[in-house]
Protein backbone atom coordinates (compact mmCIF):
# COMPACT_ATOMS: atom_id res chain seq x y z
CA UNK A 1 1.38 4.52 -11.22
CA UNK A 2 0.57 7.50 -13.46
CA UNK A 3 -2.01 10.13 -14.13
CA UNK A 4 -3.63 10.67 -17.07
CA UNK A 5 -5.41 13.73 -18.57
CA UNK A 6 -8.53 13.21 -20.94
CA UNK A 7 -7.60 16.57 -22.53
CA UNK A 8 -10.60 17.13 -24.71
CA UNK A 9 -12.53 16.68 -21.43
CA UNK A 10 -10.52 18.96 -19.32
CA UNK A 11 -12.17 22.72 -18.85
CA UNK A 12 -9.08 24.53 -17.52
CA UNK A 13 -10.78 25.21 -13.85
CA UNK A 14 -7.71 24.66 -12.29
CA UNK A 15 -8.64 23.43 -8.94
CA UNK A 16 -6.54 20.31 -9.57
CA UNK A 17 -3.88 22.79 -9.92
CA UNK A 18 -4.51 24.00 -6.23
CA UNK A 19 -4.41 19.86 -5.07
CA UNK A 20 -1.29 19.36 -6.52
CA UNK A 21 0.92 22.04 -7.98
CA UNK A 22 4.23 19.92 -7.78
CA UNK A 23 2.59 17.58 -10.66
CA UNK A 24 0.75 20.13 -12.64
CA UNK A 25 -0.30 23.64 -13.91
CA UNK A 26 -2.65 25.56 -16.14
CA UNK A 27 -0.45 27.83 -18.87
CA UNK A 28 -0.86 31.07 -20.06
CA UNK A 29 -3.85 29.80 -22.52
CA UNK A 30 -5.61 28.06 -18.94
CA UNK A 31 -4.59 24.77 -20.38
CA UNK A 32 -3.55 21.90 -18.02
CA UNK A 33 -0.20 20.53 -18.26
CA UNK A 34 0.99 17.60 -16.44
CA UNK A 35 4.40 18.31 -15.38
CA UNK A 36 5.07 14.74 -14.27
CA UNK A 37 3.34 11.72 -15.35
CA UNK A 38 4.39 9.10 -13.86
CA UNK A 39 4.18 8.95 -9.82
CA UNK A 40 6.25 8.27 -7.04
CA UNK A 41 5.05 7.08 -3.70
CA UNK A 42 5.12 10.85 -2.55
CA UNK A 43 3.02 11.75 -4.99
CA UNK A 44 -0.08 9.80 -4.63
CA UNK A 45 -1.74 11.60 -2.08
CA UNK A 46 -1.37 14.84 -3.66
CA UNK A 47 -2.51 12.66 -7.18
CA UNK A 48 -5.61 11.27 -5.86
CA UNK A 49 -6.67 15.07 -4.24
CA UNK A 50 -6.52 16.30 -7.91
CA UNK A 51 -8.10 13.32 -9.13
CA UNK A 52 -10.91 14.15 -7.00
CA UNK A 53 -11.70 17.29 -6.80
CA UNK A 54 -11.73 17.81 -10.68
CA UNK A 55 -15.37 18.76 -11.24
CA UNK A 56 -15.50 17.02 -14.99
CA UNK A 57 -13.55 13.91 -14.16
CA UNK A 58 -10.70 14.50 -16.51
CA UNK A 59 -8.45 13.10 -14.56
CA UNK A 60 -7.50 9.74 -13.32
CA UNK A 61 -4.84 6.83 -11.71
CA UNK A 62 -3.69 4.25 -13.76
C-alpha cells in the first residue's frame, strides 16, 4: 500500500503532518513532502489518520 498526494490540491495546513510525522512534513515553503511512499504494516494507522483528517482530501490509500 502507498499514499499518494494530489499536490495541486494540497493547501499546506499541515494537520496531516501532526497525524503522521514519521511519513511526512511541510518544508520551509509550507509544502507537503511525503517522506515515505510506500507503507508498511506499521504505518497504516498513522496513514489513514492523515488521510482523514486532511480538510481538502488531498490525500489518499492506494
Amino acid at each position: 500500500m502507498k499514499i499518494v498526494l494530489d499536490r495541486p490540491r494540497c493547501e499546506g495546513h499541515g494537520l496531516c503532518e501532526e497525524a503522521a510525522p514519521e511519513l511526512m512534513h511541510l518544508d520551509d515553503e509550507g509544502e507537503l513532502v511525503l517522506d515515505r511512499e510506500e507503507l508498511g504494516d506499521a504505518d497504516l494507522a498513522a496513514a489513514g489518520a492523515a488521510v482523514r483528517v486532511c480538510p481538502v482530501a488531498a490525500l489518499r490509500l492506494a
